[in-house]
PDB file of N, CA and C in Angstrom:
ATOM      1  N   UNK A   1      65.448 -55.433 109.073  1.00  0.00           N
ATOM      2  CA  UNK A   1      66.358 -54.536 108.397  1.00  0.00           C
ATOM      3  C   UNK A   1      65.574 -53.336 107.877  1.00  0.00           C
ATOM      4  N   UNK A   2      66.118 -52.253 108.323  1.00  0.00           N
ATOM      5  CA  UNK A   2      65.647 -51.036 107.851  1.00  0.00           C
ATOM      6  C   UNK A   2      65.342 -50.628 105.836  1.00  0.00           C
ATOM      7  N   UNK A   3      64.389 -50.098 105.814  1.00  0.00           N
ATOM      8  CA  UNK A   3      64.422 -49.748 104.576  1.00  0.00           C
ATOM      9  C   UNK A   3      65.629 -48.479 104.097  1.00  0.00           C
ATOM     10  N   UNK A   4      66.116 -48.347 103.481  1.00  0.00           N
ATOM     11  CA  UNK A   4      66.601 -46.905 102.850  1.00  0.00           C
ATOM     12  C   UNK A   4      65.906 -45.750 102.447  1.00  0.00           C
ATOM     13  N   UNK A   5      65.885 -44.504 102.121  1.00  0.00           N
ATOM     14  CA  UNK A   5      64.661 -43.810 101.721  1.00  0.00           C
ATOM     15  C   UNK A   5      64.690 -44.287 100.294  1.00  0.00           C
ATOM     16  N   UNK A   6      65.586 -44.369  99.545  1.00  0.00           N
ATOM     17  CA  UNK A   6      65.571 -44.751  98.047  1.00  0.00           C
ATOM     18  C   UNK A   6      64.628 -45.816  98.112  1.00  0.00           C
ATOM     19  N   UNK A   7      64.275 -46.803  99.139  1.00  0.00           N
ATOM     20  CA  UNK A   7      63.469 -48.044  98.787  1.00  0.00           C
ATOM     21  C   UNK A   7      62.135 -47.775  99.492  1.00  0.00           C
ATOM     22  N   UNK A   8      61.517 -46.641 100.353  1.00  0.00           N
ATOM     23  CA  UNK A   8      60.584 -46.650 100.878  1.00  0.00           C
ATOM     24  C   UNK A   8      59.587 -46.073  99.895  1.00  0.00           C
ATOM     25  N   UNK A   9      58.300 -46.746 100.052  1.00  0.00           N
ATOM     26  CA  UNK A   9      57.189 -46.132  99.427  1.00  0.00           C
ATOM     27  C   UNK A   9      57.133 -44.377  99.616  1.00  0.00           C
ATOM     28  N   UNK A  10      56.896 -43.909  98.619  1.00  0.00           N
ATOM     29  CA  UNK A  10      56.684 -42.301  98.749  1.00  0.00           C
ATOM     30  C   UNK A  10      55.295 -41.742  98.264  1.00  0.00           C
ATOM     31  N   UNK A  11      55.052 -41.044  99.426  1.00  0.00           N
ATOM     32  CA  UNK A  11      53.773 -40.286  98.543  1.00  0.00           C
ATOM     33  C   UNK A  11      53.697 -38.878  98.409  1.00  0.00           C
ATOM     34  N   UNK A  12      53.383 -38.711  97.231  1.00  0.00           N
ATOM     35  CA  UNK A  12      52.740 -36.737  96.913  1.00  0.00           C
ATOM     36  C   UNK A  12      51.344 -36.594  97.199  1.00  0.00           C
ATOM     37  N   UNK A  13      51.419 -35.528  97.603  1.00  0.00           N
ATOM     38  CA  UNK A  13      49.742 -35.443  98.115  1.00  0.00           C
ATOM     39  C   UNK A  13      49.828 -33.990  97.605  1.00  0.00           C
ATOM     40  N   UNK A  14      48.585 -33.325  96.967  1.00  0.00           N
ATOM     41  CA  UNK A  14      48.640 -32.100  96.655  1.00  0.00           C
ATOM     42  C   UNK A  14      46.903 -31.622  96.981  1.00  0.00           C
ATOM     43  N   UNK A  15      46.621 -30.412  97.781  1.00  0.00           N
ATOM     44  CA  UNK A  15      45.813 -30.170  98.421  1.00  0.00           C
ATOM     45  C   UNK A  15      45.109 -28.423  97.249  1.00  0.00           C
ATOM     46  N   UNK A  16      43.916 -28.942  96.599  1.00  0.00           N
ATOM     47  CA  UNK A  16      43.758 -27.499  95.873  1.00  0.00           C
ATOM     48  C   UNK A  16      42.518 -27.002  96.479  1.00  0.00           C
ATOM     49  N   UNK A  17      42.721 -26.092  96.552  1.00  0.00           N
ATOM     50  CA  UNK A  17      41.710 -24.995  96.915  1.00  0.00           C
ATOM     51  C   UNK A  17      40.909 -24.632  95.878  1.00  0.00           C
ATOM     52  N   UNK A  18      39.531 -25.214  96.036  1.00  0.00           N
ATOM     53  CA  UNK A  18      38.826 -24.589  94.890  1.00  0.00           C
ATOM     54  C   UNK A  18      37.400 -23.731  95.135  1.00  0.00           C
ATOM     55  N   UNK A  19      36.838 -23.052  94.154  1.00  0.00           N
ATOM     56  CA  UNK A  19      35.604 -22.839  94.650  1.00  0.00           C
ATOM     57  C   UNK A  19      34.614 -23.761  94.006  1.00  0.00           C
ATOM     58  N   UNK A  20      33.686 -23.697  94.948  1.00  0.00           N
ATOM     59  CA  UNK A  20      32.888 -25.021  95.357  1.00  0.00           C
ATOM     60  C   UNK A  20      32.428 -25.483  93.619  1.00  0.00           C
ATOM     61  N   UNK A  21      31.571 -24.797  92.982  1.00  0.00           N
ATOM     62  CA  UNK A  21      30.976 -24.986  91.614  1.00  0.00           C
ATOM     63  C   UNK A  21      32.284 -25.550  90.889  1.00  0.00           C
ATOM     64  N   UNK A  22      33.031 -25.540  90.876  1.00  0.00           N
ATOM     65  CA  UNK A  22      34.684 -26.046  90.107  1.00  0.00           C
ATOM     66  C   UNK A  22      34.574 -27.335  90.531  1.00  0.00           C
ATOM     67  N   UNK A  23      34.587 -27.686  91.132  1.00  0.00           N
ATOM     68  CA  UNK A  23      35.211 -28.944  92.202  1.00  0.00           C
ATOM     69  C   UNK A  23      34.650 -30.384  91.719  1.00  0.00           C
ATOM     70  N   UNK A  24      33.900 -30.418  90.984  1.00  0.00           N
ATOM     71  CA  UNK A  24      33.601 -31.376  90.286  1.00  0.00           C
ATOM     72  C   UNK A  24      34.255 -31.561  88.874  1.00  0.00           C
ATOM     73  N   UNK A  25      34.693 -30.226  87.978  1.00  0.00           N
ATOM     74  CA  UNK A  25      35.534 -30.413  87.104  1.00  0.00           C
ATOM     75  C   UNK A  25      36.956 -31.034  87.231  1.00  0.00           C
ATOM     76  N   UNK A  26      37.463 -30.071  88.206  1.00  0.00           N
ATOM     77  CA  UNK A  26      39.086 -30.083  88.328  1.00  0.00           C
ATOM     78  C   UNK A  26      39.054 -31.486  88.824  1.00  0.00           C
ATOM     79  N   UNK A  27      38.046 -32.284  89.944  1.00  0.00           N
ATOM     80  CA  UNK A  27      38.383 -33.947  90.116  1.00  0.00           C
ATOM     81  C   UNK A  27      37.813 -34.909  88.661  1.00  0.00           C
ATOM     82  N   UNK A  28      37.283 -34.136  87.945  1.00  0.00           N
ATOM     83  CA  UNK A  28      37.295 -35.331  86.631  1.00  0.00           C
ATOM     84  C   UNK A  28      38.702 -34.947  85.377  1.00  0.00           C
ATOM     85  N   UNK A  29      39.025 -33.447  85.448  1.00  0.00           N
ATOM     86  CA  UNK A  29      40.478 -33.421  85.013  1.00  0.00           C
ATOM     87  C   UNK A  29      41.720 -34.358  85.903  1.00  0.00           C
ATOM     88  N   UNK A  30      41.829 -34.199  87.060  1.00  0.00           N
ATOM     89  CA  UNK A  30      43.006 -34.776  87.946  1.00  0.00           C
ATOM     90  C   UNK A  30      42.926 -36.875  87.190  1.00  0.00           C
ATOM     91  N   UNK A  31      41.403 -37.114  87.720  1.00  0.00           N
ATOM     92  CA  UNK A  31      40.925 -38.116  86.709  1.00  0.00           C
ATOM     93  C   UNK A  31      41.805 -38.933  85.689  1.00  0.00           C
ATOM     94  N   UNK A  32      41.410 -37.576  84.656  1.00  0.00           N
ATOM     95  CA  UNK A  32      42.281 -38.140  83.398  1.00  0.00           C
ATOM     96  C   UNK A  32      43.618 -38.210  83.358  1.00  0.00           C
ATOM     97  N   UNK A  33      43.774 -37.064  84.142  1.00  0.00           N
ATOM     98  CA  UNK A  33      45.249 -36.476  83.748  1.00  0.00           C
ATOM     99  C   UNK A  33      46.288 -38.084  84.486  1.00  0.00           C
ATOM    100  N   UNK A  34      45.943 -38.253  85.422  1.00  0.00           N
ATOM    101  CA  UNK A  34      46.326 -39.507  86.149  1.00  0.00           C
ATOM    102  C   UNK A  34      45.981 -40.948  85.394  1.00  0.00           C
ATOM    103  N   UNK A  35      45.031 -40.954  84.919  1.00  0.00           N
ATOM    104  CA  UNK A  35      44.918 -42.674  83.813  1.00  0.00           C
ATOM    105  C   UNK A  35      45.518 -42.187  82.565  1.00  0.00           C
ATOM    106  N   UNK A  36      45.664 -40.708  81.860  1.00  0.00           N
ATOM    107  CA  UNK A  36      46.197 -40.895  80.964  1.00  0.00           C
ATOM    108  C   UNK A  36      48.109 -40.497  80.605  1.00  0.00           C
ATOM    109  N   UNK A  37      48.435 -40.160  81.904  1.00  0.00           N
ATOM    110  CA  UNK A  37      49.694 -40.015  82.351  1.00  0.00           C
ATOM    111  C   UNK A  37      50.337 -40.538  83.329  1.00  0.00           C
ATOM    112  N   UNK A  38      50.258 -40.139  84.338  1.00  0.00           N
ATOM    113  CA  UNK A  38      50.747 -40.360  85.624  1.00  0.00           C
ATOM    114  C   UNK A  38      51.361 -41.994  86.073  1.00  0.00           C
ATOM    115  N   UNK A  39      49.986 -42.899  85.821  1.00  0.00           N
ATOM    116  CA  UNK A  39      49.770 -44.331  85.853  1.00  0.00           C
ATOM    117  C   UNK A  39      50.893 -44.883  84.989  1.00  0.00           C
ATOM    118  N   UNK A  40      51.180 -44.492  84.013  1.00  0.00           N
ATOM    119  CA  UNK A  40      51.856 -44.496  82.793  1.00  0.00           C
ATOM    120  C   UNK A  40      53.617 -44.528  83.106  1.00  0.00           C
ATOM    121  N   UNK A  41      54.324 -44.353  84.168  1.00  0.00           N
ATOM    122  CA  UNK A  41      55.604 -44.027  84.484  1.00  0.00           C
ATOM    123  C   UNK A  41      56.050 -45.091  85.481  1.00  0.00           C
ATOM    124  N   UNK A  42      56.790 -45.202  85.261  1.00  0.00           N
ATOM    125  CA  UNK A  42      57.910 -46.639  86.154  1.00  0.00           C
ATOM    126  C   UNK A  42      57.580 -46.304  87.422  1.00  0.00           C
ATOM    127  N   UNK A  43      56.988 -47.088  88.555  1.00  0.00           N
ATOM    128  CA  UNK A  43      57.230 -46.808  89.774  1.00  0.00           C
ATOM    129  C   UNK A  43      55.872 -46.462  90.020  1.00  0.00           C
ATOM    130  N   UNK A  44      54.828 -46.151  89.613  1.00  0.00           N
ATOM    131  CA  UNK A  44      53.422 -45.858  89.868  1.00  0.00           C
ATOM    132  C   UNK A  44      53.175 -47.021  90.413  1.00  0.00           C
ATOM    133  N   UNK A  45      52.202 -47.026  91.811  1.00  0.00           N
ATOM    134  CA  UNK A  45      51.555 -47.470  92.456  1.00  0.00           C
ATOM    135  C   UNK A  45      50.106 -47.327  92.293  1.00  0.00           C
ATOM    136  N   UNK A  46      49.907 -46.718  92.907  1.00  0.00           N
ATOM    137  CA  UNK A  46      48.272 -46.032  93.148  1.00  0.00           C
ATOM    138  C   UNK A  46      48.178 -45.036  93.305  1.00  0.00           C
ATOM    139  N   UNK A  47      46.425 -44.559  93.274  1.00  0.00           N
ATOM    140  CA  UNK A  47      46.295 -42.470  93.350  1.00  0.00           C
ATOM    141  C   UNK A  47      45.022 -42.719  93.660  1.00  0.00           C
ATOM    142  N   UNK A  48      44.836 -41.627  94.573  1.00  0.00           N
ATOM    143  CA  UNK A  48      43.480 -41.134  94.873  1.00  0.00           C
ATOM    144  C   UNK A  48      42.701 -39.952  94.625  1.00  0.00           C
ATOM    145  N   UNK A  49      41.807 -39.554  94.239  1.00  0.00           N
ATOM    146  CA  UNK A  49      41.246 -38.164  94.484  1.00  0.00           C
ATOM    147  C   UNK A  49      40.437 -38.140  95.472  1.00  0.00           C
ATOM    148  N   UNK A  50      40.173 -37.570  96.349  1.00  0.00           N
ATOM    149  CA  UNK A  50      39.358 -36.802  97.518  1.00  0.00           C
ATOM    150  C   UNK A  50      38.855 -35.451  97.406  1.00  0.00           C
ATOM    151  N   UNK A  51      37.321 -35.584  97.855  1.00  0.00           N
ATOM    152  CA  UNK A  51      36.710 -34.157  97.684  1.00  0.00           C
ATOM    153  C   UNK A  51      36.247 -34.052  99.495  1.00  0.00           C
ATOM    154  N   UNK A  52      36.089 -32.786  99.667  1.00  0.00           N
ATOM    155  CA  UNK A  52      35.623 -32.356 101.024  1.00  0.00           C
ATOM    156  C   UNK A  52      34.068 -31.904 100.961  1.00  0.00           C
ATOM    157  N   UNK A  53      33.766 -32.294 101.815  1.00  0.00           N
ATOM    158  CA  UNK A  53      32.070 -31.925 101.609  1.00  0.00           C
ATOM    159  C   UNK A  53      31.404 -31.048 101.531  1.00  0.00           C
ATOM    160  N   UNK A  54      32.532 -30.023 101.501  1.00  0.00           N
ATOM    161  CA  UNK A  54      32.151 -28.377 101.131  1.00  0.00           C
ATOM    162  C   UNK A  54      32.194 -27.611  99.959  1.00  0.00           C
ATOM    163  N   UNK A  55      32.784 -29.165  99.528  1.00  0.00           N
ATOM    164  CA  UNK A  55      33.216 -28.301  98.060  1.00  0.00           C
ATOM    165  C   UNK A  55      34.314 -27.579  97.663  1.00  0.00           C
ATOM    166  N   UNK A  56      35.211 -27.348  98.861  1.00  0.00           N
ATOM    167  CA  UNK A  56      36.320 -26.185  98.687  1.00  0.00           C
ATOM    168  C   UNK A  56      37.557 -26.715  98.440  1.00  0.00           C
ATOM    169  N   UNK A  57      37.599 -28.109  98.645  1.00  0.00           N
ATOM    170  CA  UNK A  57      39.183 -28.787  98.460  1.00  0.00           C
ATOM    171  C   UNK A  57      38.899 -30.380  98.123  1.00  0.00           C
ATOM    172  N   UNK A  58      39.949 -30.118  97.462  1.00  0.00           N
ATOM    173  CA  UNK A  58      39.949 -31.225  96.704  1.00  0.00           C
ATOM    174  C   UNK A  58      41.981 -31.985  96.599  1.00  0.00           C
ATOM    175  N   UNK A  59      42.158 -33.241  97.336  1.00  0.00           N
ATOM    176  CA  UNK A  59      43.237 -34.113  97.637  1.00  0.00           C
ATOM    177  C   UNK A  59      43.529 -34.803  96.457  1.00  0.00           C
ATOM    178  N   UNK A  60      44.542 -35.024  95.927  1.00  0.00           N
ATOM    179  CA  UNK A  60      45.155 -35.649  94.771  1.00  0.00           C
ATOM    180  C   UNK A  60      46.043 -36.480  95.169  1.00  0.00           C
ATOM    181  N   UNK A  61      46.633 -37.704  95.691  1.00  0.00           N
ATOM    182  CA  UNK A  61      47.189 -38.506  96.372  1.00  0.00           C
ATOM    183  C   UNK A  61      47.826 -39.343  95.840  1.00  0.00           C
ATOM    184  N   UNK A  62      48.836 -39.604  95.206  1.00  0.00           N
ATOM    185  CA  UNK A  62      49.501 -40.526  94.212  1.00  0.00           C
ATOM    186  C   UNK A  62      50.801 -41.286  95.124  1.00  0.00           C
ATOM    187  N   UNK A  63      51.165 -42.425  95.174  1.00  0.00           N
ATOM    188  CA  UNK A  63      51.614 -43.434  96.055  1.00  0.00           C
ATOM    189  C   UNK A  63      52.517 -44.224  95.159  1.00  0.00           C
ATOM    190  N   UNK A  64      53.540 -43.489  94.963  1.00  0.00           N
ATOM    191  CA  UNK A  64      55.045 -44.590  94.096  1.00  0.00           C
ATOM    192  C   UNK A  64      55.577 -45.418  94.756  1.00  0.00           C
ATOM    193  N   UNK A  65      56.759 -46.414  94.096  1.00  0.00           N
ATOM    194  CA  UNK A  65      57.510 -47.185  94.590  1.00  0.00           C
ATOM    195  C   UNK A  65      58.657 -47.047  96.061  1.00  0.00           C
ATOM    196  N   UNK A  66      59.017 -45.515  95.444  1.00  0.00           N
ATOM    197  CA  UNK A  66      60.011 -44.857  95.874  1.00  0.00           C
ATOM    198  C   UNK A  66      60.192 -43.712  95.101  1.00  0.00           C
ATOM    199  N   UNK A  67      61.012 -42.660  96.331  1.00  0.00           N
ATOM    200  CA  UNK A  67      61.434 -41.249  95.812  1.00  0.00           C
ATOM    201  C   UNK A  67      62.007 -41.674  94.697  1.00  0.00           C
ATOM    202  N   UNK A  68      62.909 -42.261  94.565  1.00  0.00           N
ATOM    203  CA  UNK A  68      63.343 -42.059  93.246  1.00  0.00           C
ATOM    204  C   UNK A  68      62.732 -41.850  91.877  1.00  0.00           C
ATOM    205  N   UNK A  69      61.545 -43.130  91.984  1.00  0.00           N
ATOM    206  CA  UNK A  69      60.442 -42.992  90.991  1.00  0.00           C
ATOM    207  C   UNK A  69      59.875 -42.275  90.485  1.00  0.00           C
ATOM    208  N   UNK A  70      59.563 -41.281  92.125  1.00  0.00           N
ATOM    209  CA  UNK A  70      59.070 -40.028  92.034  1.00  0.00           C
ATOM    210  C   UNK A  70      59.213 -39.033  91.308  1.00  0.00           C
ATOM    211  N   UNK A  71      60.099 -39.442  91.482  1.00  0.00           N
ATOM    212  CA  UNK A  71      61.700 -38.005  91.191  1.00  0.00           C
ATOM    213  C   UNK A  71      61.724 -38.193  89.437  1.00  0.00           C
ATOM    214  N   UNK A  72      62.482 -39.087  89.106  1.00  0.00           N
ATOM    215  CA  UNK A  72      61.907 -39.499  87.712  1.00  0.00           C
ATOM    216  C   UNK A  72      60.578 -38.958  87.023  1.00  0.00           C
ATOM    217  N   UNK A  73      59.286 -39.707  87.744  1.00  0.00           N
ATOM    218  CA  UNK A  73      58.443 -39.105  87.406  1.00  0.00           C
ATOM    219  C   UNK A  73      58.130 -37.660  86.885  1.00  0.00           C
ATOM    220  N   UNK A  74      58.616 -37.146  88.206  1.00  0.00           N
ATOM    221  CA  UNK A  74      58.252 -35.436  88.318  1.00  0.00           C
ATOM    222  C   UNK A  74      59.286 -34.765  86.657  1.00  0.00           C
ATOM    223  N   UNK A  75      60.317 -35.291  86.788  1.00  0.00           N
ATOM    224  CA  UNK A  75      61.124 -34.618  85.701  1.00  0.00           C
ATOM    225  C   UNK A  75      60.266 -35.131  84.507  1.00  0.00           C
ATOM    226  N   UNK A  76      59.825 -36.268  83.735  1.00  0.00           N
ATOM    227  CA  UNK A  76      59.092 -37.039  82.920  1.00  0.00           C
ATOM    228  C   UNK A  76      57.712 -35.749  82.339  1.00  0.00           C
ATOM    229  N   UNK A  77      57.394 -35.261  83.962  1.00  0.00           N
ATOM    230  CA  UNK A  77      55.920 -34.292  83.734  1.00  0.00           C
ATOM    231  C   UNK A  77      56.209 -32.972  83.354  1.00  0.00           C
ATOM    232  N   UNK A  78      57.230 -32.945  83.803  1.00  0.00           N
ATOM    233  CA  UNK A  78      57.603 -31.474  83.719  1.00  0.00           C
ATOM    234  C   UNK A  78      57.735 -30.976  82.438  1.00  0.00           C
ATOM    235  N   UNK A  79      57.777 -31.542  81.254  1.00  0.00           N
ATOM    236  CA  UNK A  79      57.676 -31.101  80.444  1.00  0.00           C
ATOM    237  C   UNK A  79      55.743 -31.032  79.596  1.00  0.00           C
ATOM    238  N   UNK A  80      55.131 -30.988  80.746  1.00  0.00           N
ATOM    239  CA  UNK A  80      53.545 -31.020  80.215  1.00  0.00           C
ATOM    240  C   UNK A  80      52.979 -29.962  81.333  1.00  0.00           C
ATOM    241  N   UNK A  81      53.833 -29.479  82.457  1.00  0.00           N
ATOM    242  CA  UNK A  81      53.765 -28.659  83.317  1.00  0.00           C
ATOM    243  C   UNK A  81      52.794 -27.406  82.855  1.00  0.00           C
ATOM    244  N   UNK A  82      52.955 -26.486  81.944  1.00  0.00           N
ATOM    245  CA  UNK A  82      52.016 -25.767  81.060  1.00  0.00           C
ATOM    246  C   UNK A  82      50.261 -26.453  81.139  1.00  0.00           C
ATOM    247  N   UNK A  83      50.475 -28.004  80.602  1.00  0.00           N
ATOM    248  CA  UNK A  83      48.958 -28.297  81.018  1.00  0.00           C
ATOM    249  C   UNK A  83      48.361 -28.385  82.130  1.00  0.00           C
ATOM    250  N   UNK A  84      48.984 -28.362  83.115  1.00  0.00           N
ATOM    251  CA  UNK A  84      48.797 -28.562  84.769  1.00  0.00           C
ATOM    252  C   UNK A  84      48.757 -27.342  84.776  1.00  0.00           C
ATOM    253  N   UNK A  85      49.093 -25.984  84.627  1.00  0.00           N
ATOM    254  CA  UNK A  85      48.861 -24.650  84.930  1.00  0.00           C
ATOM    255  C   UNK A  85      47.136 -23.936  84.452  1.00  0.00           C
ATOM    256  N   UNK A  86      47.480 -24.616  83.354  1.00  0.00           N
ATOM    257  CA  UNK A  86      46.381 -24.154  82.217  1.00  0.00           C
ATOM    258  C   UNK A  86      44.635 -24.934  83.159  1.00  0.00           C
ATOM    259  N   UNK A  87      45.184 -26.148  83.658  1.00  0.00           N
ATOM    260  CA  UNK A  87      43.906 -26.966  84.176  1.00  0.00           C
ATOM    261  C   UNK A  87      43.359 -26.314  85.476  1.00  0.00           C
ATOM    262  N   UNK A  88      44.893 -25.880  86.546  1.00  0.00           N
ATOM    263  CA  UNK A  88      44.441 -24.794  87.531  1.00  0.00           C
ATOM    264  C   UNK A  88      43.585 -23.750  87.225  1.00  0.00           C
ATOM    265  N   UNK A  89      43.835 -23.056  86.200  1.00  0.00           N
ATOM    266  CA  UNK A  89      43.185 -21.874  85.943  1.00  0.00           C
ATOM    267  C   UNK A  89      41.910 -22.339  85.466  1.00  0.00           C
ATOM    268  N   UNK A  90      41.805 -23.252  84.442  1.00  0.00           N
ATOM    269  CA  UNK A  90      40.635 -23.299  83.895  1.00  0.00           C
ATOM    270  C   UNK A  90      39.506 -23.760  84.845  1.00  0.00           C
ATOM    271  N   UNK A  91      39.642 -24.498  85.886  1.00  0.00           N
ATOM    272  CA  UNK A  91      39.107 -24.761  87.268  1.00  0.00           C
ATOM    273  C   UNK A  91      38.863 -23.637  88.321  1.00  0.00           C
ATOM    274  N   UNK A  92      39.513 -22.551  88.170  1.00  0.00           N
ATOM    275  CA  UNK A  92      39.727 -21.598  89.059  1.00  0.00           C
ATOM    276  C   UNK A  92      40.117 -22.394  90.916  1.00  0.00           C
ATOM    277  N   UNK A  93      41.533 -22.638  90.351  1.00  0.00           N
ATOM    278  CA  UNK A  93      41.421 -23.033  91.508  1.00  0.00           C
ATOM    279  C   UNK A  93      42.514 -22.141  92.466  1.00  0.00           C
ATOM    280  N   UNK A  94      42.284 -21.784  93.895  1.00  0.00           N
ATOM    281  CA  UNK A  94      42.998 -20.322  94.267  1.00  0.00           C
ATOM    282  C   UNK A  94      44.249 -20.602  94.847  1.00  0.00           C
ATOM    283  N   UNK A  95      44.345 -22.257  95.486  1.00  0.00           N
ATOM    284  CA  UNK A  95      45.422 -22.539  95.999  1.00  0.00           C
ATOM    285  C   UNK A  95      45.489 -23.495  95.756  1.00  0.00           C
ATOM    286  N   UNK A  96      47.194 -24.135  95.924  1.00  0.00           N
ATOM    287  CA  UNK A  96      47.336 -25.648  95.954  1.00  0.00           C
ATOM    288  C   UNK A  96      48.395 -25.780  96.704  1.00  0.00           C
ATOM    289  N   UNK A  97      48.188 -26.802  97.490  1.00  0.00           N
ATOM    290  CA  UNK A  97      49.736 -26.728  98.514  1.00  0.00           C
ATOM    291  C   UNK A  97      50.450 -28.638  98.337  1.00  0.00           C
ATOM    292  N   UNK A  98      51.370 -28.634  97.698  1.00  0.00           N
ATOM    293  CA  UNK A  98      52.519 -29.908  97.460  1.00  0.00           C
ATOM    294  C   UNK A  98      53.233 -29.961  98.859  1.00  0.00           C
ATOM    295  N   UNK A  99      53.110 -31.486  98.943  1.00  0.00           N
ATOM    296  CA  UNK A  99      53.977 -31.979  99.464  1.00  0.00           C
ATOM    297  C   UNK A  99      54.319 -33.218  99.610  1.00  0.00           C
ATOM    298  N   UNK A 100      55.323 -33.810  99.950  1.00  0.00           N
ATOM    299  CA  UNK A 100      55.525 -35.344 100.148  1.00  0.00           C
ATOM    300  C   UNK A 100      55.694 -35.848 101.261  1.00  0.00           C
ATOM    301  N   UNK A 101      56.146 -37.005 101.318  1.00  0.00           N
ATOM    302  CA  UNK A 101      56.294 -38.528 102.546  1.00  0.00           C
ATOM    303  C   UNK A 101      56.827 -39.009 102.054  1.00  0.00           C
ATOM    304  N   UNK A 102      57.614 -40.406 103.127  1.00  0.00           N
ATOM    305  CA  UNK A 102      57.970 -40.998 103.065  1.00  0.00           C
ATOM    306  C   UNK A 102      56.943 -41.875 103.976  1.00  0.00           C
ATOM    307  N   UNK A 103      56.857 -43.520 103.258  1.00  0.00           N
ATOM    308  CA  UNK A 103      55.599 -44.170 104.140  1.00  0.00           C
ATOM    309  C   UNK A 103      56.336 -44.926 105.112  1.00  0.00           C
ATOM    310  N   UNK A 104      56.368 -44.875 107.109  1.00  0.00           N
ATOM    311  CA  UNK A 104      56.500 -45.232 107.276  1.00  0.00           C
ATOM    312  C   UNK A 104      55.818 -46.526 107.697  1.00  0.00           C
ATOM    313  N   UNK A 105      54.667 -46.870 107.416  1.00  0.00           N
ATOM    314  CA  UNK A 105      53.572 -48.441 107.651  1.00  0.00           C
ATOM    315  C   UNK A 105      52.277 -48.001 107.062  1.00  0.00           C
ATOM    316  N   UNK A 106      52.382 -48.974 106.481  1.00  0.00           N
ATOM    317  CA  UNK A 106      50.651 -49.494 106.091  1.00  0.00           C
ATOM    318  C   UNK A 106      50.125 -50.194 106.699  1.00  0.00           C
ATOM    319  N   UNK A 107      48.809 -49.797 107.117  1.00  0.00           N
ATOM    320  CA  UNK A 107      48.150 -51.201 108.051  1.00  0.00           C
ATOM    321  C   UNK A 107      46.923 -51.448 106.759  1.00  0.00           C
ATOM    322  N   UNK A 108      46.811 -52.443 106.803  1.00  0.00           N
ATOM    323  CA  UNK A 108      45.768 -53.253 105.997  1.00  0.00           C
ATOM    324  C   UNK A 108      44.814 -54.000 106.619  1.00  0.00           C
ATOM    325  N   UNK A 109      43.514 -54.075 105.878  1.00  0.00           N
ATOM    326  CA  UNK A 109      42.255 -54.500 106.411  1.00  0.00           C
ATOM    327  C   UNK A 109      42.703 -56.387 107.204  1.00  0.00           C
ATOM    328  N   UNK A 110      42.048 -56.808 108.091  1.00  0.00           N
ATOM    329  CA  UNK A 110      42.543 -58.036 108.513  1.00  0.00           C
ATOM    330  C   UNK A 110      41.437 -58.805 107.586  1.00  0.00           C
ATOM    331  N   UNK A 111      40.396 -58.086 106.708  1.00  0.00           N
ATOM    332  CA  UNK A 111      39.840 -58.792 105.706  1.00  0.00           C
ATOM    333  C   UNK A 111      40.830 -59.935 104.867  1.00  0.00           C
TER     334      UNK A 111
END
């Protein structure tokens, strides 16, 4: 039986552009900002940060229950949105590009 999208795992992935000397800050802000928020909301799964070996980008990867959760979520943040602006800048970071999924399979280690 098919999932619904309301019941499929969803993920945000947000991709920032930084310059290289930053790139160690803005992933120990994303860090906090995620154990001391994010984690914190109905429907949280898991999150990742990813750095590129250049230094120039940096992946933020957060993995809910479902859109809905999401969705929830996102309205929940939005009122701290100002600190997420303020952390871009203070990082100098030049771009960031959002977007989501829907998961269709996980494969897992046969560990």
């Amino acid at each position: 039986m098919a999932l619904s999208d309301s019941q499929r795992p969803f993920s945000q992935i947000i991709e920032f552009t930084v310059v290289p000397r930053h790139q160690a800050g803005l992933v120990a802000s994303l860090i906090q900002q995620t154990e001391r928020f994010t984690r914190t909301y109905p429907g949280f799964v898991s999150a990742t940060v990813e750095v590129s070996e250049d230094g120039e980008r940096v992946i933020n990867q957060v993995l809910w229950q479902s859109k809905s959760a999401f969705e929830q979520a996102l309205e929940n943040a939005e009122a701290g949105a100002q600190n997420f602006y303020a952390m871009l800048r203070e990082h100098r970071v030049t771009a960031a590009t959002f977007n989501t999924y829907h998961i269709e399979s996980q494969i897992l280690s046969a560990r």
